[in-house]
C-alpha atoms as a PDB file:
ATOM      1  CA  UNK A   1       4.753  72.748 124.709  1.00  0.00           C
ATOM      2  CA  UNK A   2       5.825  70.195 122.743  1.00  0.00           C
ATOM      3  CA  UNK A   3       4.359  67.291 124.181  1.00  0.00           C
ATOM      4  CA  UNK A   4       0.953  69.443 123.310  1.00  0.00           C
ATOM      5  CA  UNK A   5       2.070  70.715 119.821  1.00  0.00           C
ATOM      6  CA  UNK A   6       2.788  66.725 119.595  1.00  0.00           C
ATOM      7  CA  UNK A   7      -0.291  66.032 120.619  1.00  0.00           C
ATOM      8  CA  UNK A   8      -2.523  68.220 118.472  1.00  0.00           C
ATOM      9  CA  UNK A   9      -0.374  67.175 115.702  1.00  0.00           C
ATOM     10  CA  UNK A  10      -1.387  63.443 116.691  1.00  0.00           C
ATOM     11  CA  UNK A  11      -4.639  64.694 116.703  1.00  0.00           C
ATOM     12  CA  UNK A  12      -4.635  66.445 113.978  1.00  0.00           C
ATOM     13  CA  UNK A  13      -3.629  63.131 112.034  1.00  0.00           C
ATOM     14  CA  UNK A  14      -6.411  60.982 113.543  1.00  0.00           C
ATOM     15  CA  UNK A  15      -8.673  63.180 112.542  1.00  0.00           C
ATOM     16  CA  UNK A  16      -7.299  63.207 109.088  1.00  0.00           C
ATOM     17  CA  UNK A  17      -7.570  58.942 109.754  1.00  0.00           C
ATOM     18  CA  UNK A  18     -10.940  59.566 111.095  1.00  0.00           C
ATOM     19  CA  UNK A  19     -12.106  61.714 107.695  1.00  0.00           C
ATOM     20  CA  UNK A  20     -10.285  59.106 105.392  1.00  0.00           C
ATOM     21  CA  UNK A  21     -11.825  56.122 107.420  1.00  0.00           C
ATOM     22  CA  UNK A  22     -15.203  57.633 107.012  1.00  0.00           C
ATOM     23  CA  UNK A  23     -14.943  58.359 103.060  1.00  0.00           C
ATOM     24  CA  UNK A  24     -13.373  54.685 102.307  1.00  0.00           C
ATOM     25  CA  UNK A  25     -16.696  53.876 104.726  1.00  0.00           C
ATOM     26  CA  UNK A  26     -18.554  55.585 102.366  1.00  0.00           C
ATOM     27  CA  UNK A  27     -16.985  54.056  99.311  1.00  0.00           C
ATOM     28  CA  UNK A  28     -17.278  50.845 100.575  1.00  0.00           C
ATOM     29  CA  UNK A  29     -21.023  50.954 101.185  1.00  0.00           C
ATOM     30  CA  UNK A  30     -21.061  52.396  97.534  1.00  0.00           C
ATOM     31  CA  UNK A  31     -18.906  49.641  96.333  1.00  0.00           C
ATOM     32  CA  UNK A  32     -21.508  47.025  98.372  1.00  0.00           C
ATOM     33  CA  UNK A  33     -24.525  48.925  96.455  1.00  0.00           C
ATOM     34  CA  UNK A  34     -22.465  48.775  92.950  1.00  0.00           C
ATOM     35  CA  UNK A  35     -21.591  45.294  93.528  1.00  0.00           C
ATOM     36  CA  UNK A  36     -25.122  44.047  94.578  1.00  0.00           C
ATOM     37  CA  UNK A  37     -26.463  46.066  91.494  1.00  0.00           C
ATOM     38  CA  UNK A  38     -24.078  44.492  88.780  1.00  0.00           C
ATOM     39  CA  UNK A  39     -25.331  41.082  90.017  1.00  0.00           C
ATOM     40  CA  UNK A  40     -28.921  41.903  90.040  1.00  0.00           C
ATOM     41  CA  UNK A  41     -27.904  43.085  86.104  1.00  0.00           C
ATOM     42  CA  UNK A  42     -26.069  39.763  85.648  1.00  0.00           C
ATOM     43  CA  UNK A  43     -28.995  38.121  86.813  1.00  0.00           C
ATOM     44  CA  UNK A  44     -31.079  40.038  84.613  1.00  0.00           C
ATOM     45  CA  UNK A  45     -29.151  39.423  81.677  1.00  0.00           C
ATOM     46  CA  UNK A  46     -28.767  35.450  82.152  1.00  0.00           C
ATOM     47  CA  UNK A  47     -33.163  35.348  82.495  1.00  0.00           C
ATOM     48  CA  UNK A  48     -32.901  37.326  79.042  1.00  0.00           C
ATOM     49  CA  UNK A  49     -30.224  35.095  77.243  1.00  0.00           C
ATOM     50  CA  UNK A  50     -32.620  31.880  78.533  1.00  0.00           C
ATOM     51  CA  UNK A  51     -35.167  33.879  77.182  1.00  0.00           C
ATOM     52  CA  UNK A  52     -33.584  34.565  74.041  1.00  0.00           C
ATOM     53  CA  UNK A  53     -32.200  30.607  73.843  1.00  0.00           C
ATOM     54  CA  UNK A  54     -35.709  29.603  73.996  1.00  0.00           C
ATOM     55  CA  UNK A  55     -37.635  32.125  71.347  1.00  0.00           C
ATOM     56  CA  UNK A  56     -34.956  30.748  69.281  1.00  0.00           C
ATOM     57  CA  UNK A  57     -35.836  27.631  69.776  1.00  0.00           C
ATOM     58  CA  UNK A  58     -39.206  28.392  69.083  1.00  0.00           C
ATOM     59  CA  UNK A  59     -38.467  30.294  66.150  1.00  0.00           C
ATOM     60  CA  UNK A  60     -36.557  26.466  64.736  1.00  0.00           C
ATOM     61  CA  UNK A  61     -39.712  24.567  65.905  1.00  0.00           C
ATOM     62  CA  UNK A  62     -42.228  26.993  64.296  1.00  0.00           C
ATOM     63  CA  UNK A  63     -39.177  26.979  61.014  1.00  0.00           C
ATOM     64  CA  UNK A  64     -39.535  23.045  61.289  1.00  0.00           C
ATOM     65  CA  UNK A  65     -43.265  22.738  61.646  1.00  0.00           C
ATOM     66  CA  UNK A  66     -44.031  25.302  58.436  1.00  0.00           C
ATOM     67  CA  UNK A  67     -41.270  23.175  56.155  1.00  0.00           C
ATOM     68  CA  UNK A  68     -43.133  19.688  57.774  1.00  0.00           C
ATOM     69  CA  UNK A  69     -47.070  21.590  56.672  1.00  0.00           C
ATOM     70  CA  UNK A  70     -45.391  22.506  53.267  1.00  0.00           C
ATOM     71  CA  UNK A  71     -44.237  19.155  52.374  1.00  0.00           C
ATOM     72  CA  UNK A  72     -47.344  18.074  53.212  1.00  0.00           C
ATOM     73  CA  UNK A  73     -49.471  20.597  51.657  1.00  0.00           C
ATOM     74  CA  UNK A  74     -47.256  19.774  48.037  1.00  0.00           C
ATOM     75  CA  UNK A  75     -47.990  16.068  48.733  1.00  0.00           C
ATOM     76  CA  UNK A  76     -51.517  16.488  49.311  1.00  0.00           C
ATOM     77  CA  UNK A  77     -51.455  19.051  46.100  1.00  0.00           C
ATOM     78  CA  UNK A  78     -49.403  16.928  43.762  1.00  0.00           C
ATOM     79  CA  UNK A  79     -52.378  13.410  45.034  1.00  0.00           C
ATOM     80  CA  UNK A  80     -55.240  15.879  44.205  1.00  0.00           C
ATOM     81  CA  UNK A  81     -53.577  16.757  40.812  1.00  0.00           C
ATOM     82  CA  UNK A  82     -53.135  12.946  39.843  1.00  0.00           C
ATOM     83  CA  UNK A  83     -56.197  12.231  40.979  1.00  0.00           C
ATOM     84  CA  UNK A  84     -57.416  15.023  38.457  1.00  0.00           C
ATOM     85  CA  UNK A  85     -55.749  13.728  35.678  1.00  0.00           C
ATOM     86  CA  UNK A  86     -56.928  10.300  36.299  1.00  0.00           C
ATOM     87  CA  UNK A  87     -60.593  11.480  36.654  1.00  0.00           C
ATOM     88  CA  UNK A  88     -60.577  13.207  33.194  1.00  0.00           C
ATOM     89  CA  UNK A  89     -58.925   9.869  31.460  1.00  0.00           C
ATOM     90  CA  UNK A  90     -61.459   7.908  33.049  1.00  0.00           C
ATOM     91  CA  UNK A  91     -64.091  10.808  31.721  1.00  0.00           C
ATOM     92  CA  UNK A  92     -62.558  10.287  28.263  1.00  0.00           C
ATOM     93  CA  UNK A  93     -63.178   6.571  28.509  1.00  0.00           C
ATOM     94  CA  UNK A  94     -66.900   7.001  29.640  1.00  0.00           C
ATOM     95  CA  UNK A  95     -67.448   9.817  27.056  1.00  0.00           C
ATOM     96  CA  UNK A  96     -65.842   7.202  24.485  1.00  0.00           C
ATOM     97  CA  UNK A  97     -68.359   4.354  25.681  1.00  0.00           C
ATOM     98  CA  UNK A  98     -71.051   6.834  25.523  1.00  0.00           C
ATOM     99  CA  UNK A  99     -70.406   7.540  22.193  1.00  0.00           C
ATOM    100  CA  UNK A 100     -69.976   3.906  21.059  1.00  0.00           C
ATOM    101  CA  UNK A 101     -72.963   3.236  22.435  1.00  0.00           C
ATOM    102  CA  UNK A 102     -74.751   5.561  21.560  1.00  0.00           C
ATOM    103  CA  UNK A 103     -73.951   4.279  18.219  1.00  0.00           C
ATOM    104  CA  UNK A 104     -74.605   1.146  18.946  1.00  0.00           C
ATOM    105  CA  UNK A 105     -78.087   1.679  20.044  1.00  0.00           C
ATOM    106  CA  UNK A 106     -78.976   3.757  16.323  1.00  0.00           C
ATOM    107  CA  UNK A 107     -77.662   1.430  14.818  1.00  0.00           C
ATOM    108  CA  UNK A 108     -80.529  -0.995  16.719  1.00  0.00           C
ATOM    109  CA  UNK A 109     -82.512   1.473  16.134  1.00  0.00           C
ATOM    110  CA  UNK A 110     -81.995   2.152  12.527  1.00  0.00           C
ATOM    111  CA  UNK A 111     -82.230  -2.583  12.649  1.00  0.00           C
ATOM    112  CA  UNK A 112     -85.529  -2.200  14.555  1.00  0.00           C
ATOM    113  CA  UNK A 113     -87.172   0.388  12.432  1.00  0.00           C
ATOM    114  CA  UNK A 114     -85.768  -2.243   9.656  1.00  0.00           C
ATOM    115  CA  UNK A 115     -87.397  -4.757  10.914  1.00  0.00           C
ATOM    116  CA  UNK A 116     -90.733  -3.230  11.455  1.00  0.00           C
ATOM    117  CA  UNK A 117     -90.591  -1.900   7.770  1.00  0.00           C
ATOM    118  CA  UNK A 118     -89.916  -5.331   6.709  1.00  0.00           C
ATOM    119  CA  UNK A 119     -93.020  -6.989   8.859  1.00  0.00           C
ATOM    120  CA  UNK A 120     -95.656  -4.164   8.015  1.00  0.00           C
ATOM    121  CA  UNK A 121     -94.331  -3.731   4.413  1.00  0.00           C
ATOM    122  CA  UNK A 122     -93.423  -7.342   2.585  1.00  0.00           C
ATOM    123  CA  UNK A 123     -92.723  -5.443  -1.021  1.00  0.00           C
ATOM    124  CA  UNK A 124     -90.560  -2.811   0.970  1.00  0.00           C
ATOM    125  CA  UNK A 125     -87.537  -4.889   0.695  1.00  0.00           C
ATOM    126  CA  UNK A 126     -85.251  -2.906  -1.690  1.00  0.00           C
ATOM    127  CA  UNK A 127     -85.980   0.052   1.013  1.00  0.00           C
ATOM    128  CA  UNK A 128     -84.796  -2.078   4.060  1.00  0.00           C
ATOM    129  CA  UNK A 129     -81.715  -2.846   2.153  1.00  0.00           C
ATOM    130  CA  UNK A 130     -80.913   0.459   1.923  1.00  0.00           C
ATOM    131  CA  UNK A 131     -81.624   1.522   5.292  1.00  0.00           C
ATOM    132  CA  UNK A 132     -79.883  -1.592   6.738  1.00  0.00           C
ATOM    133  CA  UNK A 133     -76.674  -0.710   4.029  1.00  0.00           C
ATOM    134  CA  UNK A 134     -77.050   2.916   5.678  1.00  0.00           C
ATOM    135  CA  UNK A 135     -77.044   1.575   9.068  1.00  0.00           C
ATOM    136  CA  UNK A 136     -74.279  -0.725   8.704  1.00  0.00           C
ATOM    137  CA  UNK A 137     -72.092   1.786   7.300  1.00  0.00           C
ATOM    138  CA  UNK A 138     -71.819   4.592   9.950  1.00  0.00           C
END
């Protein structure tokens, strides 16, 4: 009797093994899935961080580009303004000459119309004088 209470009690503990074995079995393949999963998520997470690395990248390039077109567009801006200003001094000079000779030309005028008094009318001459002292003196 005791070799068979031995025996079931032998039995009894292997199939305790047995049990345990097949729930650390269990775990295991758990563990395998857990495992495989947390590297898929590392994996996952490095393609993000890349992804990340380069939209920030971007984001400097597209930073660097709009400070590049702003320079620019205050260079081109600050050309078209001196450009202005040179325009309207060299309107100022042209309205000046056009002036002056506009002038100039009634002042010819004022010598012609003189001069035709003087031809057509010989006894005229104090009137010429004053026309041509008029003329001379604007």
């Amino acid at each position: 009797m005791k070799d068979n209470s031995s025996l079931k009690s032998a039995q009894n503990d292997l199939n305790e093994l047995r049990a345990k074995y097949d729930a650390l079995r269990g775990v295991e393949a758990q563990l395998k899935r857990t495992t495989a999963m947390l590297a898929e998520r590392d994996r996952d997470v490095d393609i993000l961080r890349e992804e990340i690395r380069r939209g920030e990248a971007i984001k400097v390039d597209l930073a660097n580009d709009f400070e590049r077109s702003e320079k620019e567009r205050k260079k081109i801006e600050e050309d078209l303004n001196n450009n202005i200003v040179q325009l309207k001094e060299e309107l100022l000079v042209a309205n000046e000459q056009i002036k002056q000779n506009q002038a100039h030309a009634e002042g010819k005028q004022k010598v012609l119309t003189f001069l035709e008094i003087s031809q057509t009318d010989g006894h005229a001459w104090l009137k010429m004088v004053r026309i041509l002292s008029r003329a001379l003196s604007t």
